[in-house]
C-alpha atoms as a PDB file:
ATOM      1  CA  UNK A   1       0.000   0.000   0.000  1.00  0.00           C
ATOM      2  CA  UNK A   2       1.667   3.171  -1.420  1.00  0.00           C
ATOM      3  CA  UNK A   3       2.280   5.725   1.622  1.00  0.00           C
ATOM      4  CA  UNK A   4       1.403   9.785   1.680  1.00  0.00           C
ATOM      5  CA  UNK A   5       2.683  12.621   3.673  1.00  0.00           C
ATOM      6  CA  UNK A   6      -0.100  14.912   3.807  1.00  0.00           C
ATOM      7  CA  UNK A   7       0.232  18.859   4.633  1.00  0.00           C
ATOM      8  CA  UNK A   8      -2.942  20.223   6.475  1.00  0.00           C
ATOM      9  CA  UNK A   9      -3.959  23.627   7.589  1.00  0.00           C
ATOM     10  CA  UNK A  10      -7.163  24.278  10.020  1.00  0.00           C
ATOM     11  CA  UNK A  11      -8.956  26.285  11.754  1.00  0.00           C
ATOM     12  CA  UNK A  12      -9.664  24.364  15.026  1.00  0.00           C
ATOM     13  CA  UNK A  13     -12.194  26.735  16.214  1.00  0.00           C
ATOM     14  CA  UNK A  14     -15.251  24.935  15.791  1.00  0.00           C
ATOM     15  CA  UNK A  15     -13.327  21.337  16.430  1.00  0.00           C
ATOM     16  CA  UNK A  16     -12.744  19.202  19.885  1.00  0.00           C
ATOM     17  CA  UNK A  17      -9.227  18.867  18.588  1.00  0.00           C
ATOM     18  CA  UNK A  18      -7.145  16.813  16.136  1.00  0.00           C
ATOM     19  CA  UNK A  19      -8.232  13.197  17.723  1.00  0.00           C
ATOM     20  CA  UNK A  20     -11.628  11.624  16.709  1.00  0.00           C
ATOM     21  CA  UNK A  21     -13.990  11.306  19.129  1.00  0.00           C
ATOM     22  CA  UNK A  22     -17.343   9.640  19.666  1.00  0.00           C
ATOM     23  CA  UNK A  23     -19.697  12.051  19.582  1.00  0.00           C
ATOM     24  CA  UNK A  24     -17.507  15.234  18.843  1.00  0.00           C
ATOM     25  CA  UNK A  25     -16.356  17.059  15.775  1.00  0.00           C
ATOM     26  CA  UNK A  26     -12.508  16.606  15.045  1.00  0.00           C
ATOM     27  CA  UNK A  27     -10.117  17.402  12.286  1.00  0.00           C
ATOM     28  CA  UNK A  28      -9.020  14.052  12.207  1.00  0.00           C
ATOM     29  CA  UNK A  29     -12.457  12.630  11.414  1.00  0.00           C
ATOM     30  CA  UNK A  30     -13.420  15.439   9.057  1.00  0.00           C
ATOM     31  CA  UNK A  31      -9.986  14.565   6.918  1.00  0.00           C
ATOM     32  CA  UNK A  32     -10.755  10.969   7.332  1.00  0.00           C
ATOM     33  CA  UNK A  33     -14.210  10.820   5.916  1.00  0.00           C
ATOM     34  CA  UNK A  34     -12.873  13.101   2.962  1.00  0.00           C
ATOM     35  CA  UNK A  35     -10.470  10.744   2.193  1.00  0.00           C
ATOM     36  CA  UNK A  36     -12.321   7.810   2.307  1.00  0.00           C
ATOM     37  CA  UNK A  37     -15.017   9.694   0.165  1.00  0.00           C
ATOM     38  CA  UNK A  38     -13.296   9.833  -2.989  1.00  0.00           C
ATOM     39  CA  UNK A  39     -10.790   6.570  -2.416  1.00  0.00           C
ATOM     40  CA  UNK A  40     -14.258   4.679  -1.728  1.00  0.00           C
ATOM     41  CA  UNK A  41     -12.336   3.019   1.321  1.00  0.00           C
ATOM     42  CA  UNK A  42     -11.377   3.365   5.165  1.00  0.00           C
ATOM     43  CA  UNK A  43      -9.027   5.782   5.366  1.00  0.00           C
ATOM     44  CA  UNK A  44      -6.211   5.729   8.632  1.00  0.00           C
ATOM     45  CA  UNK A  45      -4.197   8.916   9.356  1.00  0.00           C
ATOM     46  CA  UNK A  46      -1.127   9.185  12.037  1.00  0.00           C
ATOM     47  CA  UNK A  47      -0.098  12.720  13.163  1.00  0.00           C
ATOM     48  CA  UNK A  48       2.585  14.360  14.221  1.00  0.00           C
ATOM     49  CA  UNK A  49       0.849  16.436  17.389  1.00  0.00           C
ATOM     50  CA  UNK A  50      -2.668  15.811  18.503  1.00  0.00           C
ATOM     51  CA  UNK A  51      -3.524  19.547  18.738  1.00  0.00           C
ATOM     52  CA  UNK A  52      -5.846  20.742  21.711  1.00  0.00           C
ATOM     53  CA  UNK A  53      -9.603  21.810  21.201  1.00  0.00           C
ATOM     54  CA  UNK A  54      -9.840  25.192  20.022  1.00  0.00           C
ATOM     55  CA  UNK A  55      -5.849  25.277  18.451  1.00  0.00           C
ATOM     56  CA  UNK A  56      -4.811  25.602  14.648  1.00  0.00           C
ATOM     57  CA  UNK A  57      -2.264  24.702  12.371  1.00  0.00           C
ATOM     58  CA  UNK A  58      -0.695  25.776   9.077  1.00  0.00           C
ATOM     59  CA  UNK A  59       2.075  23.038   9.066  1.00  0.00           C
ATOM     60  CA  UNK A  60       0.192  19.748  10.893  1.00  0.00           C
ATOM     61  CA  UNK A  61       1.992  16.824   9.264  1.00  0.00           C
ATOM     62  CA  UNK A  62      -0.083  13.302   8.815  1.00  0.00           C
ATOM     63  CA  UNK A  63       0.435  10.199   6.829  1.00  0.00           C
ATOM     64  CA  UNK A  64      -2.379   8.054   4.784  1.00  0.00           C
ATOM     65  CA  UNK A  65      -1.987   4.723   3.966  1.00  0.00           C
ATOM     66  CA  UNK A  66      -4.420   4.029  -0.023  1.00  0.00           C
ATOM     67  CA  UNK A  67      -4.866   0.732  -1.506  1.00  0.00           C
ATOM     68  CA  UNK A  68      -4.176   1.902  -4.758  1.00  0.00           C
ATOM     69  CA  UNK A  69      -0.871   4.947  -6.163  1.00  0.00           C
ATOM     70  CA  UNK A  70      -3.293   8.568  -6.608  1.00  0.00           C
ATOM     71  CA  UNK A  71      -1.643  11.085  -8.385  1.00  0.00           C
ATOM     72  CA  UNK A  72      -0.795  13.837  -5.781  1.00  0.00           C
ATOM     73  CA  UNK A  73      -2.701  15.985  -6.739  1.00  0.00           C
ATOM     74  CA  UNK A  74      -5.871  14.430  -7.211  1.00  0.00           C
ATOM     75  CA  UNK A  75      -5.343  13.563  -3.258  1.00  0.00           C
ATOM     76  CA  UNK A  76      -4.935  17.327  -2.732  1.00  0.00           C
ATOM     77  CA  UNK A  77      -7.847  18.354  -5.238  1.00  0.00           C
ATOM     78  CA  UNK A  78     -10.630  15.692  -4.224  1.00  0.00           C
ATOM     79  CA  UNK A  79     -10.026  16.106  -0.506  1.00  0.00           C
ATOM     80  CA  UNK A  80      -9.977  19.764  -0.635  1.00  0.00           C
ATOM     81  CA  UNK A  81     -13.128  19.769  -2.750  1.00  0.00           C
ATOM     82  CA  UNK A  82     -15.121  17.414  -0.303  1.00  0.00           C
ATOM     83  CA  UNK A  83     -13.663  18.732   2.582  1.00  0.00           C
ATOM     84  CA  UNK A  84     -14.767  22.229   1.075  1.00  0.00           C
ATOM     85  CA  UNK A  85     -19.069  21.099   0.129  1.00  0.00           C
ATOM     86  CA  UNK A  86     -18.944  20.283   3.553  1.00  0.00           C
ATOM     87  CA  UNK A  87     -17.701  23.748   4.944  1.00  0.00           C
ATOM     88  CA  UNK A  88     -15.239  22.381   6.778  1.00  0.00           C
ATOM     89  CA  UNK A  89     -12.074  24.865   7.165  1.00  0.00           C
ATOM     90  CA  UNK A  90      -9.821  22.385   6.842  1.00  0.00           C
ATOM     91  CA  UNK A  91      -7.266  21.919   3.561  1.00  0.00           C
ATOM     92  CA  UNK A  92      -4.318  19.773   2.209  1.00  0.00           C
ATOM     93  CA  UNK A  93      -2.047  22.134   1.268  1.00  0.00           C
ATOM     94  CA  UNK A  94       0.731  19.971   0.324  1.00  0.00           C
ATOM     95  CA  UNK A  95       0.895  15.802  -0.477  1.00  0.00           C
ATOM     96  CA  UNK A  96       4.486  13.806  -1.711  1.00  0.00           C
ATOM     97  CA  UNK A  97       4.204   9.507  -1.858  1.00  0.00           C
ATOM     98  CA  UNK A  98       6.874   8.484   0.883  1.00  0.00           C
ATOM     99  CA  UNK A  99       8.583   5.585   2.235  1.00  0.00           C
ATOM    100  CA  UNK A 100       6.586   2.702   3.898  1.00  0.00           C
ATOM    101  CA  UNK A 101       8.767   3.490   7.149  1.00  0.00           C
ATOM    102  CA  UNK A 102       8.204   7.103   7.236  1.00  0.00           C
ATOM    103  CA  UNK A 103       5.602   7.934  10.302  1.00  0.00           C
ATOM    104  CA  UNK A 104       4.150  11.419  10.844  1.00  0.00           C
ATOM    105  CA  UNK A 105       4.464  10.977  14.947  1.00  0.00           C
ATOM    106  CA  UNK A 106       7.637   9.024  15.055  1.00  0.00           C
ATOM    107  CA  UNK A 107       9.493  10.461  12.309  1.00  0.00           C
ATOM    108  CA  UNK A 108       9.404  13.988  13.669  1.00  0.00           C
ATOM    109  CA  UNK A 109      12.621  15.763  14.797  1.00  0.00           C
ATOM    110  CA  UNK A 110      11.304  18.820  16.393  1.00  0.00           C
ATOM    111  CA  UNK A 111       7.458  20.968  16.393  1.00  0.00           C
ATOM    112  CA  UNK A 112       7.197  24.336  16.256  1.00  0.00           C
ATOM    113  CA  UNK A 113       4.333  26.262  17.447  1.00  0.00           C
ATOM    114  CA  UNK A 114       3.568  30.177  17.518  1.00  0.00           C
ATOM    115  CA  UNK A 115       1.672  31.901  20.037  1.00  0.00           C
ATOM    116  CA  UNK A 116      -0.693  34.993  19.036  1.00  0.00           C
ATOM    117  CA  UNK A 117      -1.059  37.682  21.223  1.00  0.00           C
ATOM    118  CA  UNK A 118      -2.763  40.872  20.899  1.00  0.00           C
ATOM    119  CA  UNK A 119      -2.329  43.700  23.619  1.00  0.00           C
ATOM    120  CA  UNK A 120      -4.648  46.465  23.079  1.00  0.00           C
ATOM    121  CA  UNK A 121      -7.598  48.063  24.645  1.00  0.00           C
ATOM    122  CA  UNK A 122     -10.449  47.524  21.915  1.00  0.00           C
ATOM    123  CA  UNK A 123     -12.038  44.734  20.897  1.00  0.00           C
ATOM    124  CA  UNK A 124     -10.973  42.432  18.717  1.00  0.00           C
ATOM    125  CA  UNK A 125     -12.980  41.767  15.020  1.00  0.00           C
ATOM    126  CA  UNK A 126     -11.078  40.031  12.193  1.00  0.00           C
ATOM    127  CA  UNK A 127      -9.047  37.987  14.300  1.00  0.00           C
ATOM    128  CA  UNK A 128     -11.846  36.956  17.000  1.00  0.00           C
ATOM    129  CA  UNK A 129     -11.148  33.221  18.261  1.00  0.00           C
ATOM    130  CA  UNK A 130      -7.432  32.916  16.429  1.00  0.00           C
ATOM    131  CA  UNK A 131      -5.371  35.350  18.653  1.00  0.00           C
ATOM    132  CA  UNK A 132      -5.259  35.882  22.474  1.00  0.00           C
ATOM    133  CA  UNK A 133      -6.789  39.664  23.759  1.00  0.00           C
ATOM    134  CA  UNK A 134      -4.811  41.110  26.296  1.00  0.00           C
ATOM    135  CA  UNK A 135      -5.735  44.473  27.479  1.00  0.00           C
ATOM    136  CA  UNK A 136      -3.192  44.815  29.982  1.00  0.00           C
ATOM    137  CA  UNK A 137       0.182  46.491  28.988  1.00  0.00           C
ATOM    138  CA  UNK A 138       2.501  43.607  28.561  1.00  0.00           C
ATOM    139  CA  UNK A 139       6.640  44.417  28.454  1.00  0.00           C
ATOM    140  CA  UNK A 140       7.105  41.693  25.486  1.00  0.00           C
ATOM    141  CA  UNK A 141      11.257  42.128  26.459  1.00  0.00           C
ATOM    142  CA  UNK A 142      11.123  40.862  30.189  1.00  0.00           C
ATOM    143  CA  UNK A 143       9.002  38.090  28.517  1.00  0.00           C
ATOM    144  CA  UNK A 144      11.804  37.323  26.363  1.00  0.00           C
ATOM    145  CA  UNK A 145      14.531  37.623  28.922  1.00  0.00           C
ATOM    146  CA  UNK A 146      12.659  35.286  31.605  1.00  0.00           C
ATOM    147  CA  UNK A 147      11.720  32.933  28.825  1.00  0.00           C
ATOM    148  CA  UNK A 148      14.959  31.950  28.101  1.00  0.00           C
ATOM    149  CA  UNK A 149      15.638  30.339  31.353  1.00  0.00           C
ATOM    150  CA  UNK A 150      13.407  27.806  30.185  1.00  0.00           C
ATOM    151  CA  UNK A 151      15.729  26.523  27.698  1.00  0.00           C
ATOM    152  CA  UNK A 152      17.201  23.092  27.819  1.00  0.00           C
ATOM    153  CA  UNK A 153      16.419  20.055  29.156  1.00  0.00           C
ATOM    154  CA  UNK A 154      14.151  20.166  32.327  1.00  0.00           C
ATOM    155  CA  UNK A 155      10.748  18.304  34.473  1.00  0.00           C
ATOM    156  CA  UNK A 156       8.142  20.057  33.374  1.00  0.00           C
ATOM    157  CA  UNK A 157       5.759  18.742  35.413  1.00  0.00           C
ATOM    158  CA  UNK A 158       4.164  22.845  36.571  1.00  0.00           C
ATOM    159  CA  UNK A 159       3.578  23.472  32.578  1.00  0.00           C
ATOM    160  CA  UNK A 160       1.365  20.375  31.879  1.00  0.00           C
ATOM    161  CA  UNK A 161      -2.040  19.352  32.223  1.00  0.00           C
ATOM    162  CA  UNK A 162      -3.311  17.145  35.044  1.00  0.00           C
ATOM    163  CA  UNK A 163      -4.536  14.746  31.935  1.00  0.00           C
ATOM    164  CA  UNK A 164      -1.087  14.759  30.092  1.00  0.00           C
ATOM    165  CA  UNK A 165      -0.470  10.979  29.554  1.00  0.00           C
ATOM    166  CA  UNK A 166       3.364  11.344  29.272  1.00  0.00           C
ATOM    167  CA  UNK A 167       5.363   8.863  30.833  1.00  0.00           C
ATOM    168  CA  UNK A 168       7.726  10.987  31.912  1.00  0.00           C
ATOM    169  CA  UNK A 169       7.651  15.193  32.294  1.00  0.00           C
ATOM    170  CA  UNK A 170      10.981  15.614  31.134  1.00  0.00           C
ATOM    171  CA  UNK A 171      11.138  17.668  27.862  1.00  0.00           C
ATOM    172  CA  UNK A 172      14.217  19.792  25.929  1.00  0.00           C
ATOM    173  CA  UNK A 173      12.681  23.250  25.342  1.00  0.00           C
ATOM    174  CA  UNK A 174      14.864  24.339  22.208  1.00  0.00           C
ATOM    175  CA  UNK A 175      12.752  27.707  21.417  1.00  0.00           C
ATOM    176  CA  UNK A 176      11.270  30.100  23.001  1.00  0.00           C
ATOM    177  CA  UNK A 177      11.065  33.493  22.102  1.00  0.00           C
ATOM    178  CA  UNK A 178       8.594  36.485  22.520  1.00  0.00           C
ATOM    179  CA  UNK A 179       8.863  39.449  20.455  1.00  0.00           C
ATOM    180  CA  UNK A 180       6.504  42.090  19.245  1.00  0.00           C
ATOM    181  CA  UNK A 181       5.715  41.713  15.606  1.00  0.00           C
ATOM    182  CA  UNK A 182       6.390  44.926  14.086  1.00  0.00           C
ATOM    183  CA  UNK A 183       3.747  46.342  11.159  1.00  0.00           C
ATOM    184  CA  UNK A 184       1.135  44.398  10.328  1.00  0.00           C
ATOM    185  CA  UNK A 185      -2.635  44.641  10.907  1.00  0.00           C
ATOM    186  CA  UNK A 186      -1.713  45.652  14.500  1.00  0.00           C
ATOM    187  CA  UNK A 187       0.938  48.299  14.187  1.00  0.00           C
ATOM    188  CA  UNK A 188       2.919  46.560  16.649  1.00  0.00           C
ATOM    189  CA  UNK A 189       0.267  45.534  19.171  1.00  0.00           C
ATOM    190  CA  UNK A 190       1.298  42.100  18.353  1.00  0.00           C
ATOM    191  CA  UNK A 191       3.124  40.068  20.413  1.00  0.00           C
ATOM    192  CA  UNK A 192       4.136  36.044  19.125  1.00  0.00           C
ATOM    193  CA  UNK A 193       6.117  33.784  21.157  1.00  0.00           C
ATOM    194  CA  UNK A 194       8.075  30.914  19.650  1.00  0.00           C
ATOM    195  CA  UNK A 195       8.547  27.681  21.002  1.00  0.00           C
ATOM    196  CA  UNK A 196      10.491  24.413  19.520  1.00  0.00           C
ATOM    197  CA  UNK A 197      11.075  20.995  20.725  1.00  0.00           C
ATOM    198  CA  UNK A 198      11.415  17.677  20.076  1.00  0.00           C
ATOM    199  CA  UNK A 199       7.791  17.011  21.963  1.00  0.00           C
ATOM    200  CA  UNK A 200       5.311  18.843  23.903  1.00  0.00           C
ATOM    201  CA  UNK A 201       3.751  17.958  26.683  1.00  0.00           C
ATOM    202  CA  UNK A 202      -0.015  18.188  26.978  1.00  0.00           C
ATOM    203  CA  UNK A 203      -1.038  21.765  27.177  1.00  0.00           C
ATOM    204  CA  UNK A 204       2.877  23.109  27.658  1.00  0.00           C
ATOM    205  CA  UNK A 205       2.955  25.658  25.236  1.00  0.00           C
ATOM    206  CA  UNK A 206      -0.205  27.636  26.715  1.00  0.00           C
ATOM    207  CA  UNK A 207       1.496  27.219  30.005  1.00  0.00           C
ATOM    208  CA  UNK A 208       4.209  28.779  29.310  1.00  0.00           C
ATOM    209  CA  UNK A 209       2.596  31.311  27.874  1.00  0.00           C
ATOM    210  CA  UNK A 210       0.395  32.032  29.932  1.00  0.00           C
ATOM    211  CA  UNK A 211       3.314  32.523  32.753  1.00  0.00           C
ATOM    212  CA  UNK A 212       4.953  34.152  30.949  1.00  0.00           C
ATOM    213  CA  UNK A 213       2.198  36.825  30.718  1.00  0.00           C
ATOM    214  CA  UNK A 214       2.923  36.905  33.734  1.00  0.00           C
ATOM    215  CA  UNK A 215       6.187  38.497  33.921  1.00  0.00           C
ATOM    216  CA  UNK A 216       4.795  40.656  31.165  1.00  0.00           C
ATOM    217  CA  UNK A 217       2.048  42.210  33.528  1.00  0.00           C
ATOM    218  CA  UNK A 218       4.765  42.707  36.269  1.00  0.00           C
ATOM    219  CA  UNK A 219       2.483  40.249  38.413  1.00  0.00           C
ATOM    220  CA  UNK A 220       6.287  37.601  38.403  1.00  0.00           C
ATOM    221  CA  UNK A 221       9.690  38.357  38.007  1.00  0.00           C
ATOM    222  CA  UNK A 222      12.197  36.260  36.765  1.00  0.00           C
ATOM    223  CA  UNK A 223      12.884  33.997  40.278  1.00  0.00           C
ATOM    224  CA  UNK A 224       9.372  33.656  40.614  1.00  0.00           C
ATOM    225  CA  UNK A 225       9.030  31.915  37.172  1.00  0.00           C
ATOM    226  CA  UNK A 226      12.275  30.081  37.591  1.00  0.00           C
ATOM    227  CA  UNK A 227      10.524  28.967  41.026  1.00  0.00           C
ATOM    228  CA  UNK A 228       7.338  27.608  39.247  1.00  0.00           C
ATOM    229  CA  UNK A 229       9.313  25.638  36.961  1.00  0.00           C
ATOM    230  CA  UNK A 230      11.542  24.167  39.776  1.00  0.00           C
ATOM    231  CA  UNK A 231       8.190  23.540  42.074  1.00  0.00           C
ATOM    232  CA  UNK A 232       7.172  20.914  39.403  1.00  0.00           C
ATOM    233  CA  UNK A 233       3.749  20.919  40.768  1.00  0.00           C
ATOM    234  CA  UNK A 234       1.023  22.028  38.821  1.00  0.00           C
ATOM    235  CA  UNK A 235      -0.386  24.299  40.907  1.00  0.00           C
ATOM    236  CA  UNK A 236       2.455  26.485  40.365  1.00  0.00           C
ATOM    237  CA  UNK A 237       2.334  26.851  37.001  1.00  0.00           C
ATOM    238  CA  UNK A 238       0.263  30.815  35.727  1.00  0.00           C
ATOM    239  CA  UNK A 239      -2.794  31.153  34.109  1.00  0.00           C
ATOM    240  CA  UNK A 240      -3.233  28.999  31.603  1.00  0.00           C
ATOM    241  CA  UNK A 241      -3.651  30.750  27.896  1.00  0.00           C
ATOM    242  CA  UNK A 242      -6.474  30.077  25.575  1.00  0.00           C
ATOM    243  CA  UNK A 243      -6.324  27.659  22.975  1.00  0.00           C
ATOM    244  CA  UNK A 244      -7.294  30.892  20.308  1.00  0.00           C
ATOM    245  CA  UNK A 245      -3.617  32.109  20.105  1.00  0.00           C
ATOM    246  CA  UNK A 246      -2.168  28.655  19.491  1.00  0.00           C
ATOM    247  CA  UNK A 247      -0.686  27.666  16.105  1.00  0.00           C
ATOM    248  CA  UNK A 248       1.464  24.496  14.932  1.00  0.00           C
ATOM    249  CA  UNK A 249       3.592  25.869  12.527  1.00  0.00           C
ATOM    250  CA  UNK A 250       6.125  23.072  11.004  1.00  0.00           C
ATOM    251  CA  UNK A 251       7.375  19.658  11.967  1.00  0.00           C
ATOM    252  CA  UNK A 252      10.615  19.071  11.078  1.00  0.00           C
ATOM    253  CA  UNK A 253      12.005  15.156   9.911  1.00  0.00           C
END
C-alpha cells in the first residue's frame, strides 16, 4: 500500500481537537471521511501532534496509507473539494508519496508552534477566536529575557495538564522566544512567542505562555518563574492561555 505525507492547515475553532472522538467534531475525522469519500475506502491517518480543542495549524503533518498509487494531486484536489461542500475549514495544502517506514508521529525531529497575542484596549474583530486579547500592557522584552531560562532540558511537570499521559515530564525546550511583531494589521500591538522541541507535553505551550504573561504584567519576576518551573507541581504553574492564540507551525524530519 503506497504511503502519503499529507500537509494540512485548520482552523480548530469549531473542532474538539485533532483526535476523533465519539460524539464530537474533530479534524481528524473530518480529513478521514474526505479521504475515504473519494478513495471509496477506510481511510487511517497518524499525526505528528494531537492539537488541543480550540488550536490551529498551518504546518500539521499526517500520513495516509491508499490501496491503490493517486496522483498527488488528485489527493490534494478531491479532498480539498469534499472537505470544502462540507464547509469544513480544513485543507491539504501539500501531499508527496513516501517511504513505507516514514511515520508522521515518530518520524518527527522537532514541532514548532507560535503563540498569538494581541495587547490592546479595543475589541478584537477580524481575528476573533485565532489570537489571544490582552488588554493589559505587557513588556514583550522581560518576557523574552525570563523565557529563556526555560531553555534546555528540564521536568516540566508545573507546565502540563493534570490529563497529560506522558510517561515521563521531562522535555528539551529548544525555542522560546517572545517578540513584538512589528507592522502588520496591529501596528505593533502584536506580540508572538516561539517555542520548539522535540515534543510537547499536553497543554505546555499555553502554560508557558500564559506565565509568561505573567512576567509581562509585572504580576512575576524572573525567580518567581524560575521557582514555578523548579516547584514541578502544577499548581504552580500561571494562568493557563487560551487555545485561540495557538498555532502548529512546522514539523521538522
Amino acid at each position: 500500500m503506497p504511503r502519503y505525507k499529507l500537509t494540512i492547515e485548520y482552523d480548530g475553532t469549531n473542532y474538539h481537537g485533532w483526535q476523533k472522538q465519539p460524539t464530537l467534531p474533530s479534524i481528524q475525522q473530518c480529513l478521514e471521511e474526505a479521504l475515504a469519500h473519494f478513495t471509496q475506502h477506510e481511510c487511517n491517518t497518524t499525526t505528528a501532534g494531537r492539537t488541543d480543542a480550540g488550536v490551529h495549524a498551518v504546518g500539521q503533518i499526517v500520513h495516509v496509507d491508499l490501496e491503490q498509487e493517486w496522483r498527488l494531486e488528485k489527493i490534494q484536489e478531491a479532498t480539498n473539494g469534499i472537505l470544502k461542500f462540507n464547509k469544513h475549514p480544513i485543507a491539504v495544502v501539500d501531499a508527496q508519496e513516501v517511504d513505507e517506514n516514514f511515520d508522521a508521529r515518530r518520524s518527527a525531529t522537532k514541532r514548532h508552534y507560535r503563540y498569538r497575542i494581541v495587547n490592546r484596549r479595543a475589541n478584537l474583530t477580524v481575528d476573533y477566536n485565532r489570537i489571544w486579547h490582552v488588554r493589559r500592557p505587557l513588556n514583550a522584552q522581560a518576557m523574552d529575557k525570563a523565557a529563556k531560562l526555560l531553555l534546555g532540558r528540564h521536568d516540566f511537570s508545573t507546565f502540563r495538564s493534570k490529563d497529560c499521559q506522558a510517561a515521563s515530564p521531562i522535555r528539551s525546550l529548544d525555542r522560546l522566544d517572545v517578540r513584538v511583531v512589528e507592522g502588520g494589521y496591529y501596528g505593533g500591538d502584536e506580540i508572538e512567542i516561539l517555542c520548539a522541541s522535540r515534543a510537547f507535553l499536553h497543554n505546555q505551550v499555553r502554560s508557558l505562555v500564559g506565565s509568561l504573561k505573567f512576567v509581562g504584567e509585572g504580576k512575576w519576576n524572573e525567580a518567581d518563574l524560575v521557582a514555578a518551573l523548579k516547584a514541578k507541581d502544577r499548581k504552580a504553574c500561571g494562568t493557563v492561555a487560551p487555545a485561540c492564540g495557538l498555532y502548529l507551525m512546522e514539523v521538522d524530519y
